[in-house]
Protein backbone atom coordinates (compact mmCIF):
# COMPACT_ATOMS: atom_id res chain seq x y z
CA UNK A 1 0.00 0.00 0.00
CA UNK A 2 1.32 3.69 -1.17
CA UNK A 3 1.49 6.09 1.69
CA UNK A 4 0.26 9.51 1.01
CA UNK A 5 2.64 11.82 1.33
CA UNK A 6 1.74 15.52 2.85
CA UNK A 7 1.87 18.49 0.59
CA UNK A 8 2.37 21.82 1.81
CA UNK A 9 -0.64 23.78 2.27
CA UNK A 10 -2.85 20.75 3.72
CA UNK A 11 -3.17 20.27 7.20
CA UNK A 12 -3.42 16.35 7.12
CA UNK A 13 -2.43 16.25 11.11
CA UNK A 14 -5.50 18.80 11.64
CA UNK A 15 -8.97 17.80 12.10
CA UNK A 16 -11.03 18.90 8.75
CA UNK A 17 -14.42 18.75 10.22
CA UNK A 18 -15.88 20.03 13.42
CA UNK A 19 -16.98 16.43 14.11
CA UNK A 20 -13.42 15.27 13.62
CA UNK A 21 -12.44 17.24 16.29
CA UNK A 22 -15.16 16.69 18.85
CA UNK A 23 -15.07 12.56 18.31
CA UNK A 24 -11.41 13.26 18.52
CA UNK A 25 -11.69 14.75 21.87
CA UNK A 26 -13.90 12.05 22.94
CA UNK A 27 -11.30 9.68 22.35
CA UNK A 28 -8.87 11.00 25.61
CA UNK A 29 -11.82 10.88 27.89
CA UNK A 30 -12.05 7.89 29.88
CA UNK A 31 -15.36 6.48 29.47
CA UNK A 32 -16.30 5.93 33.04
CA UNK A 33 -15.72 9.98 33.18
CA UNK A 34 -18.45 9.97 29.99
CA UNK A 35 -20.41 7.61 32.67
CA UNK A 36 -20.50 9.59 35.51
CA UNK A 37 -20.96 12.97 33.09
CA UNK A 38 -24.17 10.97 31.89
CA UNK A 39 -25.49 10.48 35.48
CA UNK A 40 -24.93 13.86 36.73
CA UNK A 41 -26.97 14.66 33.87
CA UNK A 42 -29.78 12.39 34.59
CA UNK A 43 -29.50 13.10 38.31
CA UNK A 44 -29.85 17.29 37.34
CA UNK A 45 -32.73 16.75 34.95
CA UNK A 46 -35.03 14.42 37.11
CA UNK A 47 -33.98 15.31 40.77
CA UNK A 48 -32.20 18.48 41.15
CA UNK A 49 -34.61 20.53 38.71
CA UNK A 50 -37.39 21.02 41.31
CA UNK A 51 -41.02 22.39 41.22
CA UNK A 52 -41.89 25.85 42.45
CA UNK A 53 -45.10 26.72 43.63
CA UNK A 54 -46.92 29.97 44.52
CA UNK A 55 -50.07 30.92 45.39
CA UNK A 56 -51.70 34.28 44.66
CA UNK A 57 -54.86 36.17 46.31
CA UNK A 58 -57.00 38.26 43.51
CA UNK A 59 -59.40 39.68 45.65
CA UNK A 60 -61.31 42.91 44.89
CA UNK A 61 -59.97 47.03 46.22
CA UNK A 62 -63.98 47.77 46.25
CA UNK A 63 -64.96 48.78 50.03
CA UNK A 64 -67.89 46.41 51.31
CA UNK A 65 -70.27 46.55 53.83
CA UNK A 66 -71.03 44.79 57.22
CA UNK A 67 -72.32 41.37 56.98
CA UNK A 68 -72.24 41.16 53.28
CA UNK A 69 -70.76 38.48 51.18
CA UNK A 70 -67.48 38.89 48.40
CA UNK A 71 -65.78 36.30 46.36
CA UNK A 72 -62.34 36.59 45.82
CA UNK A 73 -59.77 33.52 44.11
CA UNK A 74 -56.58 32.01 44.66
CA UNK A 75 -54.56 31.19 42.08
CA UNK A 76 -51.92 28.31 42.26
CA UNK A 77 -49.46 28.55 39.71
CA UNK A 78 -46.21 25.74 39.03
CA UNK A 79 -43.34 28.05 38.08
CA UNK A 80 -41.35 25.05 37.15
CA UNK A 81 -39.55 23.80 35.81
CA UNK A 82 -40.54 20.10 37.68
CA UNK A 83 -43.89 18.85 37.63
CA UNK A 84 -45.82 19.20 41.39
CA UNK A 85 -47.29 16.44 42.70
CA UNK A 86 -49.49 15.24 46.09
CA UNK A 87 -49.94 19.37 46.45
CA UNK A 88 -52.25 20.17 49.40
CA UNK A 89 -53.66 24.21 49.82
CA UNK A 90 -54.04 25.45 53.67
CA UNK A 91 -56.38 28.75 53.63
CA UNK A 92 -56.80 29.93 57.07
CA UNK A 93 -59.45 32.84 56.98
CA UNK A 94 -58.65 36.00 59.16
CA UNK A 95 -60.77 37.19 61.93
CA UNK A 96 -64.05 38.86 60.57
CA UNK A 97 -64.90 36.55 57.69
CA UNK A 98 -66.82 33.25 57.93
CA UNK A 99 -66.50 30.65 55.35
CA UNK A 100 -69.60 30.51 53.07
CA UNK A 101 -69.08 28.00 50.01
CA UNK A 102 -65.97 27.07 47.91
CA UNK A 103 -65.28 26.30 44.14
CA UNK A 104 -64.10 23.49 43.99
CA UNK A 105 -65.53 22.44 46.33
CA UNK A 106 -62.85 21.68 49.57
CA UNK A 107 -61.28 18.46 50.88
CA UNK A 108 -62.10 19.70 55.07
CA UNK A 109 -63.22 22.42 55.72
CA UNK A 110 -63.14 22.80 59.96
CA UNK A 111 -63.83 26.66 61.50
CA UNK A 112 -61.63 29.31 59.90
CA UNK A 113 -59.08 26.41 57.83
CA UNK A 114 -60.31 25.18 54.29
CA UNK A 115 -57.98 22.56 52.82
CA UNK A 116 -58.38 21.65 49.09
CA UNK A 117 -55.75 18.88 47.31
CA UNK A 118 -54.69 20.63 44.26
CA UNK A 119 -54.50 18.81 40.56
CA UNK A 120 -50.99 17.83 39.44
CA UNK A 121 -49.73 21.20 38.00
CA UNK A 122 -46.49 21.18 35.36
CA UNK A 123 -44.44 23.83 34.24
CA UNK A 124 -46.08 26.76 33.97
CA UNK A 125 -49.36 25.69 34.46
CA UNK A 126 -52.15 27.11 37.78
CA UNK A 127 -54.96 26.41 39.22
CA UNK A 128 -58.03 28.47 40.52
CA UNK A 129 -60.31 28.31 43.18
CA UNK A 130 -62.62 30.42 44.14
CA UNK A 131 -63.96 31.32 47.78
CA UNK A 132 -67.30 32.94 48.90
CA UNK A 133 -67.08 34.62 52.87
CA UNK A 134 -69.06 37.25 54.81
CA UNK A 135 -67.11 40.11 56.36
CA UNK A 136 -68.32 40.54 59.62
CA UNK A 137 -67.14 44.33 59.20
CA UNK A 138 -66.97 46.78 56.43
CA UNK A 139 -64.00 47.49 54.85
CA UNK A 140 -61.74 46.47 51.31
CA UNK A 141 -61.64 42.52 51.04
CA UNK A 142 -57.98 43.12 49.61
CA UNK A 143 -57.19 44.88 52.85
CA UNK A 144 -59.25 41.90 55.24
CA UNK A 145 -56.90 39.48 53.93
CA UNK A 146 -53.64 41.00 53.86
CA UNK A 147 -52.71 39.17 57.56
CA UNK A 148 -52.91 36.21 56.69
CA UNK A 149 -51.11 34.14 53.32
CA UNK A 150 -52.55 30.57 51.65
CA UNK A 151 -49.83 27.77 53.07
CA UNK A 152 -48.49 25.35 49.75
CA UNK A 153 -47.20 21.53 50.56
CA UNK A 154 -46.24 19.60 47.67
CA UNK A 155 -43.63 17.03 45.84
CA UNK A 156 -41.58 17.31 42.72
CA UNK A 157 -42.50 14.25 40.92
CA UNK A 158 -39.21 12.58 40.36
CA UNK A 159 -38.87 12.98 44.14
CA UNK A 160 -42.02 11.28 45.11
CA UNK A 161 -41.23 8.16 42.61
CA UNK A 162 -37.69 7.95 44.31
CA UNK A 163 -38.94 7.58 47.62
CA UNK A 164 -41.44 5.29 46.28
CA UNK A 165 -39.25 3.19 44.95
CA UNK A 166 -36.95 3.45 47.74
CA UNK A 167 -38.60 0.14 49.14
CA UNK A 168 -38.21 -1.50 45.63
CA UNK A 169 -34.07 -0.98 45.06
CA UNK A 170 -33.95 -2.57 49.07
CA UNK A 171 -36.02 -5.35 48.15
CA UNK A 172 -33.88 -5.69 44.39
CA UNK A 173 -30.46 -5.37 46.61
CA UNK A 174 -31.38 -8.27 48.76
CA UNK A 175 -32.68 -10.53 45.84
CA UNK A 176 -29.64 -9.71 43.81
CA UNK A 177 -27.46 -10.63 47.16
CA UNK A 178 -28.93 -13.51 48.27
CA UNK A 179 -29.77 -15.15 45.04
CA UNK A 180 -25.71 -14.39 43.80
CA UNK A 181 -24.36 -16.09 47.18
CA UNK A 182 -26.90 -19.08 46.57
CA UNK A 183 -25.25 -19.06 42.82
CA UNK A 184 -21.87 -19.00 43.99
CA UNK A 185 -22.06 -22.04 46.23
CA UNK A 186 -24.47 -24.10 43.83
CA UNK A 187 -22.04 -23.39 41.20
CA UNK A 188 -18.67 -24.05 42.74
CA UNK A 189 -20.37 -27.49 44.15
CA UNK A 190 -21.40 -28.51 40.91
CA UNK A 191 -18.47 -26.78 39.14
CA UNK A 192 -16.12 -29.46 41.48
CA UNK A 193 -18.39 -32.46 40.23
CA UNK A 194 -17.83 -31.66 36.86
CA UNK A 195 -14.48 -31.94 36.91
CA UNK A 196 -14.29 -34.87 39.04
CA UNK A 197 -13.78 -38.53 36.75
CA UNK A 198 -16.77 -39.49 34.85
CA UNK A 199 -18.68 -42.52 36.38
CA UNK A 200 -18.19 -46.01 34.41
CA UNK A 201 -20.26 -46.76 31.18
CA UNK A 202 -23.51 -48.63 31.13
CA UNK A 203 -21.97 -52.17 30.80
CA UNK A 204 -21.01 -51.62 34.21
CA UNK A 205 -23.71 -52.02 35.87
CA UNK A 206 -23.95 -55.87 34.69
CA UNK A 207 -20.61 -56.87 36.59
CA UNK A 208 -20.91 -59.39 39.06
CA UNK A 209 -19.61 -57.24 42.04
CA UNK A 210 -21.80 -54.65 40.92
CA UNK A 211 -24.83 -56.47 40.84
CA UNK A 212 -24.15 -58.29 43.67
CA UNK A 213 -23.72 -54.71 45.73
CA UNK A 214 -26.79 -53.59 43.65
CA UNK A 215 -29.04 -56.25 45.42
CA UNK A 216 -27.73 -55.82 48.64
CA UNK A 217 -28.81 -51.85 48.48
CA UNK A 218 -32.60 -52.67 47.16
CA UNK A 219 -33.18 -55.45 49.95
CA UNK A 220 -32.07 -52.70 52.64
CA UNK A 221 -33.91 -50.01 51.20
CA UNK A 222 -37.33 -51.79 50.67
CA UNK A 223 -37.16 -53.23 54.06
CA UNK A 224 -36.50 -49.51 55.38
CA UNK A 225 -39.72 -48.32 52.84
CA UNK A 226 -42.00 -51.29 54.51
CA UNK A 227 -41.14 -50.41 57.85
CA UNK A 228 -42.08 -47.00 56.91
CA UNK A 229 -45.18 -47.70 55.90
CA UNK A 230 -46.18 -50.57 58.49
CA UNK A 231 -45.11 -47.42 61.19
CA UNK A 232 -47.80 -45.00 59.28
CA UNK A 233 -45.37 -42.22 59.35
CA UNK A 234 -46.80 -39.70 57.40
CA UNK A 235 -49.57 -41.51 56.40
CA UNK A 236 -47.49 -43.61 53.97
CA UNK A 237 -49.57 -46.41 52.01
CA UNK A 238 -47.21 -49.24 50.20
CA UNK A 239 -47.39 -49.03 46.28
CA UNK A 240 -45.87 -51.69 43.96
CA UNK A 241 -44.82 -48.37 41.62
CA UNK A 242 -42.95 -46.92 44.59
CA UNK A 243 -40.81 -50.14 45.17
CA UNK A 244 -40.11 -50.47 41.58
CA UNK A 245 -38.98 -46.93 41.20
CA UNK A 246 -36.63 -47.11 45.14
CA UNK A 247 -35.43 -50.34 44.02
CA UNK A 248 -33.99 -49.38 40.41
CA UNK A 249 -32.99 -46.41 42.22
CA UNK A 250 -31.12 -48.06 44.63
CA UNK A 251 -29.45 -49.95 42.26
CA UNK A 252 -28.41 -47.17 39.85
CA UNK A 253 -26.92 -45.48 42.78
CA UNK A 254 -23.55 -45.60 41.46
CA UNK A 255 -24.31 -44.20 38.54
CA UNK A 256 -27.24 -41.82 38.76
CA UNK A 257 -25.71 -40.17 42.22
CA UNK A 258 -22.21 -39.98 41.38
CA UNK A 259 -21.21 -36.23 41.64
CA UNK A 260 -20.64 -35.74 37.84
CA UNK A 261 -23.59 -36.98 36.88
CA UNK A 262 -25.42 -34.74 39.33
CA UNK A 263 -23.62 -32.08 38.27
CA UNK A 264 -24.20 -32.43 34.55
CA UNK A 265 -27.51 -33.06 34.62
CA UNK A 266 -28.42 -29.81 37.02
CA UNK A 267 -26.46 -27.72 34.44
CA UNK A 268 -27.74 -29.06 31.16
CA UNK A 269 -31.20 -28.73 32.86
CA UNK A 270 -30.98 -25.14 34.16
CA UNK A 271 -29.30 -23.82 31.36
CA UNK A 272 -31.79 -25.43 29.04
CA UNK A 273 -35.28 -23.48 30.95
CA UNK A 274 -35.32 -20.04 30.80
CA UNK A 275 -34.61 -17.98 33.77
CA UNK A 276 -38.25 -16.09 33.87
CA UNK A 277 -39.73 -19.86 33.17
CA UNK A 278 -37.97 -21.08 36.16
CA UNK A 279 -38.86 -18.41 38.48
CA UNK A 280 -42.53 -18.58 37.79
CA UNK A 281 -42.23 -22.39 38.08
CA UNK A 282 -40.36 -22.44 41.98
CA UNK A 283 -43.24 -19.75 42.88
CA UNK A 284 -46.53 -21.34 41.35
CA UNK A 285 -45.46 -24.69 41.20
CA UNK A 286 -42.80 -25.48 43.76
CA UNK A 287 -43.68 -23.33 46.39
CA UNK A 288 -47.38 -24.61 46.94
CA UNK A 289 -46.82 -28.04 46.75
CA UNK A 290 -43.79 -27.90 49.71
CA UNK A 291 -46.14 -25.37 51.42
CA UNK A 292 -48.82 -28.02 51.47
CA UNK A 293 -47.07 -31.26 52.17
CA UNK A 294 -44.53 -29.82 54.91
CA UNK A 295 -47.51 -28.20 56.67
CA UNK A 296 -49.70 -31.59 56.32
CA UNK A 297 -45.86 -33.96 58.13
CA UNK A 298 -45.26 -31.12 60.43
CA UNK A 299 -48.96 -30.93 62.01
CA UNK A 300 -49.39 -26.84 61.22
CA UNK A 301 -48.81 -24.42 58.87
CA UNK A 302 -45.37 -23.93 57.16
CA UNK A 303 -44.78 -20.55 55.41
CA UNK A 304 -42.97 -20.31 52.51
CA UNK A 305 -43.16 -17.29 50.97
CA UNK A 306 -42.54 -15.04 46.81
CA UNK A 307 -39.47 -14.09 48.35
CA UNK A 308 -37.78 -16.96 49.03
CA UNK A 309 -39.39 -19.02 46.15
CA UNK A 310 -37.69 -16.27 44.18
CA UNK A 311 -34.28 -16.68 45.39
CA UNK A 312 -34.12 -19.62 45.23
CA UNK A 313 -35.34 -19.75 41.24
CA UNK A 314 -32.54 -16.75 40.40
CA UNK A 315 -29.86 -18.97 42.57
CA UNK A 316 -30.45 -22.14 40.76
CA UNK A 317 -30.45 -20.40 37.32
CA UNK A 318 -27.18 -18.68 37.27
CA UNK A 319 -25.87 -21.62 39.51
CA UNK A 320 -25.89 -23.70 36.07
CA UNK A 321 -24.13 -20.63 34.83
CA UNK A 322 -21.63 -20.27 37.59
CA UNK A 323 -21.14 -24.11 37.39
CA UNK A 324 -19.27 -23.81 34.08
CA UNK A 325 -17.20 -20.25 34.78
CA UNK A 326 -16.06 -22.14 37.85
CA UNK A 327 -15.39 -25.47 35.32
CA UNK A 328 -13.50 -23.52 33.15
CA UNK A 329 -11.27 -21.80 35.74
CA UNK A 330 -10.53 -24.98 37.49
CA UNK A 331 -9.64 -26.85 34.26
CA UNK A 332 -7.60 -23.57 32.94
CA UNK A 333 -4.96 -24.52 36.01
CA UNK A 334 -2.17 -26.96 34.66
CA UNK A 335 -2.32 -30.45 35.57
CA UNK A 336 1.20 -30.33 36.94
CA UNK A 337 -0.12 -28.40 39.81
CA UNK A 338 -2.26 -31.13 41.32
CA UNK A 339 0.07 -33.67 40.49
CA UNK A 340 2.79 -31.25 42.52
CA UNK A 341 0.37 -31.21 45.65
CA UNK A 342 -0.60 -35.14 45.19
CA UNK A 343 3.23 -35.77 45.91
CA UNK A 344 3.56 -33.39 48.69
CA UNK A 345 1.12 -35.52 50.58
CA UNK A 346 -2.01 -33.79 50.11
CA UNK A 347 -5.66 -35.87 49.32
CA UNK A 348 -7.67 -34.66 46.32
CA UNK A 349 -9.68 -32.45 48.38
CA UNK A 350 -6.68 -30.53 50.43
CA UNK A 351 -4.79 -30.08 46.83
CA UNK A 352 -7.88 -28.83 45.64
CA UNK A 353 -8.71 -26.27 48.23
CA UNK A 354 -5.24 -25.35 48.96
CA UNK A 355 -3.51 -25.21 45.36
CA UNK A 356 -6.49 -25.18 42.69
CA UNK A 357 -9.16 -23.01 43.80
CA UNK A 358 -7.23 -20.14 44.91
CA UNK A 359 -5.86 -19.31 41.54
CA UNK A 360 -8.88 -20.56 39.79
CA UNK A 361 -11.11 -18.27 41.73
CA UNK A 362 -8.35 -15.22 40.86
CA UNK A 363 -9.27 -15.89 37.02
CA UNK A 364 -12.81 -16.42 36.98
CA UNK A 365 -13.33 -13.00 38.93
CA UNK A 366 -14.01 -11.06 35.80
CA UNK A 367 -16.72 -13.26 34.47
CA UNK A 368 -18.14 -13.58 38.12
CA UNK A 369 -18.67 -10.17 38.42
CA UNK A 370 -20.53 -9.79 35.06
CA UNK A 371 -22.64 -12.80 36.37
CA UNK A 372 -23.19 -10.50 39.19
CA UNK A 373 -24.53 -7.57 37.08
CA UNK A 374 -26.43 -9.57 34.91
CA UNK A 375 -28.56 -11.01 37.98
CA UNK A 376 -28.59 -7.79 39.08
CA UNK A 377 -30.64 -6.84 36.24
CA UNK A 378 -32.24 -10.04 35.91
CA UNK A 379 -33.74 -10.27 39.27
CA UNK A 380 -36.21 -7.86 38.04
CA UNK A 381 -38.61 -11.17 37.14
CA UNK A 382 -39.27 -11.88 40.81
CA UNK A 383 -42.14 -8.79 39.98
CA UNK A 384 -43.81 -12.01 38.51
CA UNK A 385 -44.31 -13.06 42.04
CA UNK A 386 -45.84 -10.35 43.56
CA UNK A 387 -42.37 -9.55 45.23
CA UNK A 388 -41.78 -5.47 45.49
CA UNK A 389 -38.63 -5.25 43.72
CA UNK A 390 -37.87 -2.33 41.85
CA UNK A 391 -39.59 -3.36 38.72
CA UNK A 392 -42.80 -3.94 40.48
CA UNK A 393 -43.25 -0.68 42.55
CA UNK A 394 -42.66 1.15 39.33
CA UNK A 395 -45.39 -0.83 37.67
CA UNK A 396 -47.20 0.17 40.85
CA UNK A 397 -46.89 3.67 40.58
CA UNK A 398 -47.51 4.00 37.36
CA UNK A 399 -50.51 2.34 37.75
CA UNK A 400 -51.64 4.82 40.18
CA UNK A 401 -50.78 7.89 38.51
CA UNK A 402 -50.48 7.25 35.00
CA UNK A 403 -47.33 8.34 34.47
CA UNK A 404 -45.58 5.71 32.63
CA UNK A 405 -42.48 8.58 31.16
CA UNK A 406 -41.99 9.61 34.60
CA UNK A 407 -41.76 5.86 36.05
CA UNK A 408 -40.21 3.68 33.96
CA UNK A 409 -37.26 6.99 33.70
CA UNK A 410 -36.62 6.26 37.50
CA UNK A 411 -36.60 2.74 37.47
CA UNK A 412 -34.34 2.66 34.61
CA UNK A 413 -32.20 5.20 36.16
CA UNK A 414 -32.45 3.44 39.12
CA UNK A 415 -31.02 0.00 37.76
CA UNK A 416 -28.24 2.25 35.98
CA UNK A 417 -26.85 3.38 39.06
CA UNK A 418 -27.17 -0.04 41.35
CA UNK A 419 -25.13 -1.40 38.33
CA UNK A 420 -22.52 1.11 37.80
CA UNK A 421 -22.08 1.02 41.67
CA UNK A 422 -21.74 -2.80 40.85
CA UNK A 423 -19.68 -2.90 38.46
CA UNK A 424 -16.95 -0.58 40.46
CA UNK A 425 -17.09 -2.66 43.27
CA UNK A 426 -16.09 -6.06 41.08
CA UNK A 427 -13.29 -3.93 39.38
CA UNK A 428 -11.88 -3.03 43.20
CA UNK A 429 -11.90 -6.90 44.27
CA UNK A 430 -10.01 -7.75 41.48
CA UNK A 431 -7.34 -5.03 41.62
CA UNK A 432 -7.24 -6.24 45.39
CA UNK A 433 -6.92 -9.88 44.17
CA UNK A 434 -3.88 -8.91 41.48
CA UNK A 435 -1.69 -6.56 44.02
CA UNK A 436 -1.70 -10.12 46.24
CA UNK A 437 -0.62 -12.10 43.50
């Protein structure tokens, strides 16, 4: 390829265009700078950009007399540049006047205070109401009310859905928490098993030891299932199916228990059903069935409740997941450092927990902590259950006040900042983990 070669008079080291020079610029800036640029921003549009109300008396400069009646307005205006919501107007009339009639009409009205709940106002916008009293004295209405002024309480709207869904990021933070340390030790357990030695084929189970060790483990385990049900624990009842199924059971024992079996087949499972499928399946399947058979053995009622049902459906699901990062990192560590421990002295399981793990667990830090994030995000399904995560008190509130822009804006910003906040944290454990290397 020819290179170009400059000419005098064009400024090939210069930007040419205006957008050359900003996308240029861009380039130097790290991007979590860009980030937290992009959240001031949000935080400044939505939360720091407040409503400001006021509320005017018109009332009239013409003198009236004694025991007569005049009707003068207040006028609540939104000044912006937030909407104002859940806004309440206190009008305490002054010595002299009586309260006659209102329009609209007020919330309480009780002696000399009238209270009205004003409309959601937005930038700009007011609202009127109009009051009817009888001066007890003559004199200019504008004058008679002078002493006293119209009190304003209300909420800027992107306040009121924070502290609405203040409840909701709690509830998320514990989901995401408990559900990840359920992951982790699901996965590492069946991460282990599926890197321990495959069990022996088929034809295996045909040897004569086997079989003979086969037979042995049926004959104890039916005797154990008829004594069971002769005892009428439980209210047990003997069935020819349920001996079949404990005997050939009992027999595949070997095989069907042996850790990498286990293992396999609770990955390939999990990772096969997708994660909303399985949450809605631990909480309308799962849950009432355990509910009702432990409360019917224990004698009284056994509570298991959404929340639980759903961290236990997010902790199996990215257990599968977690099974294989963990897999991967054990596998990624050379053979000759278990064989190095094996001659030292140490079992399986010491070489394994004190040569293996700790530098597998150093390498699969960066895909645990996206794991992380993406449950993070992903335990918003446990609002299938009824559970008040984040997701579901913004459906809430939105379903209240019909403001779908406003809500959904929060809860997305909302999730933005739990994971950025995330994500930082998994970036300072691994520095940690590196300096100790």
């Amino acid at each position: 390829m020819t290179a170009i070669a400059k000419r005098p008079g064009l400024p090939f080291d210069r930007p040419r265009t205006l957008s050359d020079a900003l996308l240029g610029w861009l380039d130097g800036v790290p991007w979590w700078a860009m980030v937290l640029v992009g959240i001031a921003g949000l935080v400044g549009f939505f939360i720091l950009s407040p409503a400001h109300m006021v509320a005017n008396r018109v009332a009239s400069t013409a003198e009236v007399s004694a025991g007569s009646q005049f009707v003068y307005e207040i006028v609540v205006t939104n000044n912006g540049p937030a909407q104002a919501v859940r806004t309440t107007l206190t009008e305490v009339l002054p010595a002299g006047l009586s309260f006659v009639k209102a329009e609209p009409a007020p919330k309480q009205q009780t002696g000399q205070e009238i209270n009205w709940d004003v409309p959601d106002l937005g930038n700009h916008q007011s609202a009127t109401f109009k009051v009817t009293v009888k001066a007890s004295a003559a004199g200019r209405p504008i004058d008679m009310m002078s002493t006293v002024s119209p009190v304003l309480h209300w909420r800027t709207v992107s306040v009121d859905i924070l502290e609405f869904l203040s409840a909701g990021v709690k509830v998320t933070v514990l989901v995401t928490l408990y559900s990840f340390l359920l992951a982790i030790v699901l996965g590492l357990l069946a991460g282990l098993g599926r890197v321990t030695k495959p069990p022996r084929g088929v034809a295996s189970v045909f040897g004569v030891s086997y079989i003979l060790r086969g037979l042995v483990r049926v004959a104890i385990g039916l005797a154990l299932y008829y004594g069971l049900v002769r005892s009428g624990l439980g209210g047990l009842r003997f069935s020819s199916s349920a001996a079949v199924l404990i005997g050939l059971l009992l027999y595949l024992a070997p095989v069907v228990l042996h850790p990498y079996t286990v293992s396999s087949v609770y990955v390939e499972v999990f990772r096969g059903v997708p994660m909303l499928v399985q949450v809605l399946y631990l909480g309308f399947v799962v849950r009432p069935f355990l509910t009702g058979e432990l409360s019917r053995v224990v004698g009284r009622e056994v509570n298991f409740s959404e929340f639980a049902a759903a961290i236990i459906g997010l902790g199996l699901g990215y257990g599968a997941y977690l099974a294989e990062v963990f897999r991967a990192g054990i596998e990624s560590i050379h053979r000759g450092q278990m064989e190095a421990a094996r001659s030292l002295g140490m079992n399986y399981g010491q070489a394994m927990r004190y040569v293996i793990l700790p530098q597998a667990i150093r390498r699969v830090l960066p895909p645990l902590a996206n794991d992380s994030v993406a449950l993070l995000k992903d335990s918003s399904f446990v609002s299938v259950l009824s559970v008040a995560d984040l997701t579901r008190q913004g459906r809430l509130y939105m379903s209240r006040t019909y403001r779908a822009f406003e809500s959904w804006n929060m809860v997305a910003f909302s999730y933005l900042i739990l994971t950025f906040i995330l994500s930082g944290l998994a970036r300072l454990v691994e520095k940690r983990m590196s300096a100790n290397e």
